[in-house]
C-alpha atoms as a PDB file:
ATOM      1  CA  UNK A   1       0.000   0.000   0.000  1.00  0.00           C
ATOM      2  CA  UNK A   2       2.691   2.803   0.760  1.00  0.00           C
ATOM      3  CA  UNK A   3       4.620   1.526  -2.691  1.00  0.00           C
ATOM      4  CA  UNK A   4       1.330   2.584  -4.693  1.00  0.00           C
ATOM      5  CA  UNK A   5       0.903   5.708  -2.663  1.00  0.00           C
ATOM      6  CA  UNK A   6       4.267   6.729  -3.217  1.00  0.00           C
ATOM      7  CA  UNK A   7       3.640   6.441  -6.766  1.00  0.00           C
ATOM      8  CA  UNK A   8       0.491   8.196  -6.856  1.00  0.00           C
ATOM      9  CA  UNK A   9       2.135  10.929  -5.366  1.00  0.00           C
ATOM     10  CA  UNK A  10       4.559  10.733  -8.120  1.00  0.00           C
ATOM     11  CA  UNK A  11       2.090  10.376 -11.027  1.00  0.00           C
ATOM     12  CA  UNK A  12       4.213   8.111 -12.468  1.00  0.00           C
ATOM     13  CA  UNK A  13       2.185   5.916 -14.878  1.00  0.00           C
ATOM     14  CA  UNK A  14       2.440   2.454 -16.627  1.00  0.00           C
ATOM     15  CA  UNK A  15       0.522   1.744 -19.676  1.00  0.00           C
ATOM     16  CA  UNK A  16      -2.368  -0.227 -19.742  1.00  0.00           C
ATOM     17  CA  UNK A  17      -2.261  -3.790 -21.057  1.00  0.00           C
ATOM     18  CA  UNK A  18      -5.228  -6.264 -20.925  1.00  0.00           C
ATOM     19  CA  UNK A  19      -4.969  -9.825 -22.385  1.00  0.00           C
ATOM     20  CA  UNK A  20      -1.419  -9.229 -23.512  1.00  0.00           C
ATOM     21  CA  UNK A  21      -1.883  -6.046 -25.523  1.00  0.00           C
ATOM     22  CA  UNK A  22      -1.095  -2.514 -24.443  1.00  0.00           C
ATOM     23  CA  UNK A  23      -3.830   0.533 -24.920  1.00  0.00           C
ATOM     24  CA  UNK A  24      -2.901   3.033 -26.789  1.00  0.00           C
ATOM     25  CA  UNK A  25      -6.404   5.135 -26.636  1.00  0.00           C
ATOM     26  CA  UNK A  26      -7.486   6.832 -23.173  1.00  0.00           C
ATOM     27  CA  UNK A  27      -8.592   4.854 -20.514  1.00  0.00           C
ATOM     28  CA  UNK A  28     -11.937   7.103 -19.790  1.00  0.00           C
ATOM     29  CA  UNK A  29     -14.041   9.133 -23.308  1.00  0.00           C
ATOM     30  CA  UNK A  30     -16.098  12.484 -21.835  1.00  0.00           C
ATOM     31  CA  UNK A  31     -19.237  12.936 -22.730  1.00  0.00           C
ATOM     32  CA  UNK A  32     -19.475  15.807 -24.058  1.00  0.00           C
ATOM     33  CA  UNK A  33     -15.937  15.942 -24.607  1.00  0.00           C
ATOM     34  CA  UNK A  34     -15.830  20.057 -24.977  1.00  0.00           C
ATOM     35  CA  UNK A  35     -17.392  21.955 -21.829  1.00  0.00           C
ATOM     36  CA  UNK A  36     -18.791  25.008 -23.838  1.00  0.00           C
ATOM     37  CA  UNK A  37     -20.504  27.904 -21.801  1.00  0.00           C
ATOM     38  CA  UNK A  38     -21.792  30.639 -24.466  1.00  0.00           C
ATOM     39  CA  UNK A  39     -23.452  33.780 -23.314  1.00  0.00           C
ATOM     40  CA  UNK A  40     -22.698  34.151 -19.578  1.00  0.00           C
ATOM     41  CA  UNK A  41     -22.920  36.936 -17.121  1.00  0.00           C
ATOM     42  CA  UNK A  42     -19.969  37.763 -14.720  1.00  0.00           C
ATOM     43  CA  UNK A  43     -20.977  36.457 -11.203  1.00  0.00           C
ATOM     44  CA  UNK A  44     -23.919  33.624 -12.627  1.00  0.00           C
ATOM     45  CA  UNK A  45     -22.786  30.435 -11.481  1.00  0.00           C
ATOM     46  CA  UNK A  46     -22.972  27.679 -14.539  1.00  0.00           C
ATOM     47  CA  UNK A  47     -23.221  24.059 -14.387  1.00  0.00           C
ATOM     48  CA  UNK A  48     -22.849  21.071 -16.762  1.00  0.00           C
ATOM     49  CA  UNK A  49     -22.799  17.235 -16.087  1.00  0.00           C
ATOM     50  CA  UNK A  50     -19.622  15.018 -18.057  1.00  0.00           C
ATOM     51  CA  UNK A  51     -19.789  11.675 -17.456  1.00  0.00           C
ATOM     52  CA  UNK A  52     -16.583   9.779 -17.677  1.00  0.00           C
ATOM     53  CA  UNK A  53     -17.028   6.405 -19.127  1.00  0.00           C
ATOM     54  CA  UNK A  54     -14.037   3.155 -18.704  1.00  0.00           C
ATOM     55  CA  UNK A  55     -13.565   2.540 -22.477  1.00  0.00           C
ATOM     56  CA  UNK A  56     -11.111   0.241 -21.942  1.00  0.00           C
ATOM     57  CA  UNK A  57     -10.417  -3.526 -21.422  1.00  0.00           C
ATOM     58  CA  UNK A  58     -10.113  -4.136 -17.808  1.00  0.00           C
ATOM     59  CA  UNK A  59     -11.275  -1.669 -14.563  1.00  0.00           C
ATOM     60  CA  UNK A  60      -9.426   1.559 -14.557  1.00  0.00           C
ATOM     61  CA  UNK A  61      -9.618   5.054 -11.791  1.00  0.00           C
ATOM     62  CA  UNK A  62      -9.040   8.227 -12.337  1.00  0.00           C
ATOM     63  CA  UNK A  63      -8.126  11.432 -10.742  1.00  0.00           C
ATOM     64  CA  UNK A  64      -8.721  14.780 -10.889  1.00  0.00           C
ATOM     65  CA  UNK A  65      -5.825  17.001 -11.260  1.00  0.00           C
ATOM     66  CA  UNK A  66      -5.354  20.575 -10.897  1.00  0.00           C
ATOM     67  CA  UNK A  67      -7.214  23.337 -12.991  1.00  0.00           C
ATOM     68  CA  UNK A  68      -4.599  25.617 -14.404  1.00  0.00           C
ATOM     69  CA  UNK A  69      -3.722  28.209 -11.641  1.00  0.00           C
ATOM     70  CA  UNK A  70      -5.024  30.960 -14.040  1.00  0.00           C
ATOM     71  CA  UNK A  71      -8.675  29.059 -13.986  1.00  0.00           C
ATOM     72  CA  UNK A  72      -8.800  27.863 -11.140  1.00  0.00           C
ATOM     73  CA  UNK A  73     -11.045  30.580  -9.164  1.00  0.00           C
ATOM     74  CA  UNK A  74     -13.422  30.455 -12.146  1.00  0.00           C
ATOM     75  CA  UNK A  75     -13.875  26.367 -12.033  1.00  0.00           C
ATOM     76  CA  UNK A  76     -15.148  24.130  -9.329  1.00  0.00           C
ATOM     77  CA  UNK A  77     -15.421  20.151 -10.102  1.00  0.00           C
ATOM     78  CA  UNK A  78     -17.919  17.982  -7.805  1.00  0.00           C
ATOM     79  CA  UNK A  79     -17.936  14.135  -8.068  1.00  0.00           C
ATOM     80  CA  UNK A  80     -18.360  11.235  -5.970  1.00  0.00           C
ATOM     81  CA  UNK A  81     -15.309   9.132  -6.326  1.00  0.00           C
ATOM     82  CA  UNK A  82     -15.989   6.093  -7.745  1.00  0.00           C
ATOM     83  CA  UNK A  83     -13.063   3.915  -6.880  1.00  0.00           C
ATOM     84  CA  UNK A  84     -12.262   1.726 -10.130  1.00  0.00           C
ATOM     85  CA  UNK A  85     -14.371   1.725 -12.217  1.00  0.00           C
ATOM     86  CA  UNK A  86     -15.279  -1.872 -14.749  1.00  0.00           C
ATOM     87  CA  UNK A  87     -15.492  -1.425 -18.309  1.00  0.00           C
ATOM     88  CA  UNK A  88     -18.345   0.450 -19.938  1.00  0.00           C
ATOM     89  CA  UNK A  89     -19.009   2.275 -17.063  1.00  0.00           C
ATOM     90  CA  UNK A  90     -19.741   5.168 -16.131  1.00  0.00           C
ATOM     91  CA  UNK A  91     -18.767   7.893 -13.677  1.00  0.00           C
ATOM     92  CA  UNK A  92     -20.693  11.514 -13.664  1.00  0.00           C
ATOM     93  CA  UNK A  93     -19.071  14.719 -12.904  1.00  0.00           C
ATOM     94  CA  UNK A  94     -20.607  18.409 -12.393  1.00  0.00           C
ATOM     95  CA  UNK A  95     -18.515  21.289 -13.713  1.00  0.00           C
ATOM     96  CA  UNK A  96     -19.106  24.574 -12.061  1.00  0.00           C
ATOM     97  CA  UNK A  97     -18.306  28.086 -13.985  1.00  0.00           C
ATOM     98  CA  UNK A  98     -18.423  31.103 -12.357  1.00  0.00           C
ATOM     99  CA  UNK A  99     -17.079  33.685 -14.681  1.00  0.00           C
ATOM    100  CA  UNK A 100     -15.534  36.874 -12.861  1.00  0.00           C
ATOM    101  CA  UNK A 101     -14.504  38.560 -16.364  1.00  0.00           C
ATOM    102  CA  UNK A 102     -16.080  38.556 -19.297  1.00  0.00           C
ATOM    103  CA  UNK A 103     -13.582  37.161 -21.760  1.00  0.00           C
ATOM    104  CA  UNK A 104     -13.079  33.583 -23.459  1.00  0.00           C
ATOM    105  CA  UNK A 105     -11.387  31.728 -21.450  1.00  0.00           C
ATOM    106  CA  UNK A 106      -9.808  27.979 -23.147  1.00  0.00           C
ATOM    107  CA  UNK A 107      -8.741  25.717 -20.605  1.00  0.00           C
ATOM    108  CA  UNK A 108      -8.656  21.940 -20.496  1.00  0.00           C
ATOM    109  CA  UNK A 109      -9.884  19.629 -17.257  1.00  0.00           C
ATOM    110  CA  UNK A 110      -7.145  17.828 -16.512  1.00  0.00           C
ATOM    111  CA  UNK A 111      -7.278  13.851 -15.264  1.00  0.00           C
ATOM    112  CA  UNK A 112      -4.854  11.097 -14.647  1.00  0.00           C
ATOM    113  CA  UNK A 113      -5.955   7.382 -15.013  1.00  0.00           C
END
């Protein structure tokens, strides 16, 4: 248990590899895979649901890393973790945008599985 903490804290990853073959695609597909809020006010709060779904052979967890620093007061992420999660399923998170300025802002949610 402390070996896979310490490399957790690390992020250092292996690839995946189910019945002798290694994965080359992404572990979990978004849905939608582009968060788009058009026509917000400054100071409305925004929500939209993603759900994250296993697409690959075997069970497979994720985390949530860090918003960009820049973002980061504009951006809040809600989930229940799900542990690992079996193939073809699913996982739902909320994204929360409160915009402060009223500029574009392109930014990408960032996750390690």
């Amino acid at each position: 248990l402390a070996e896979a903490r310490a490399r957790a804290r690390k992020n250092l990853v292996e690839p995946q590899a189910a019945l002798g073959k290694e994965r080359q695609a992404p572990a979990f597909i978004a849905t939608p895979d582009i968060i788009l809020f058009r026509d917000f006010e400054v100071g409305k709060v925004y929500r939209q649901r993603v759900t994250l779904t296993n697409a690959s052979r075997g069970y497979s967890a994720f985390r949530l890393l860090e918003i960009d620093a820049a973002f980061k007061d504009f951006f809040a992420v809600t989930y229940t973790f799900p542990g690992k999660v079996a193939p073809g399923m699913g996982c739902e998170l909320t994204v929360a945008f409160e915009p402060k300025l009223d500029e574009d802002i392109d930014t990408v949610l960032p996750l390690l599985s």
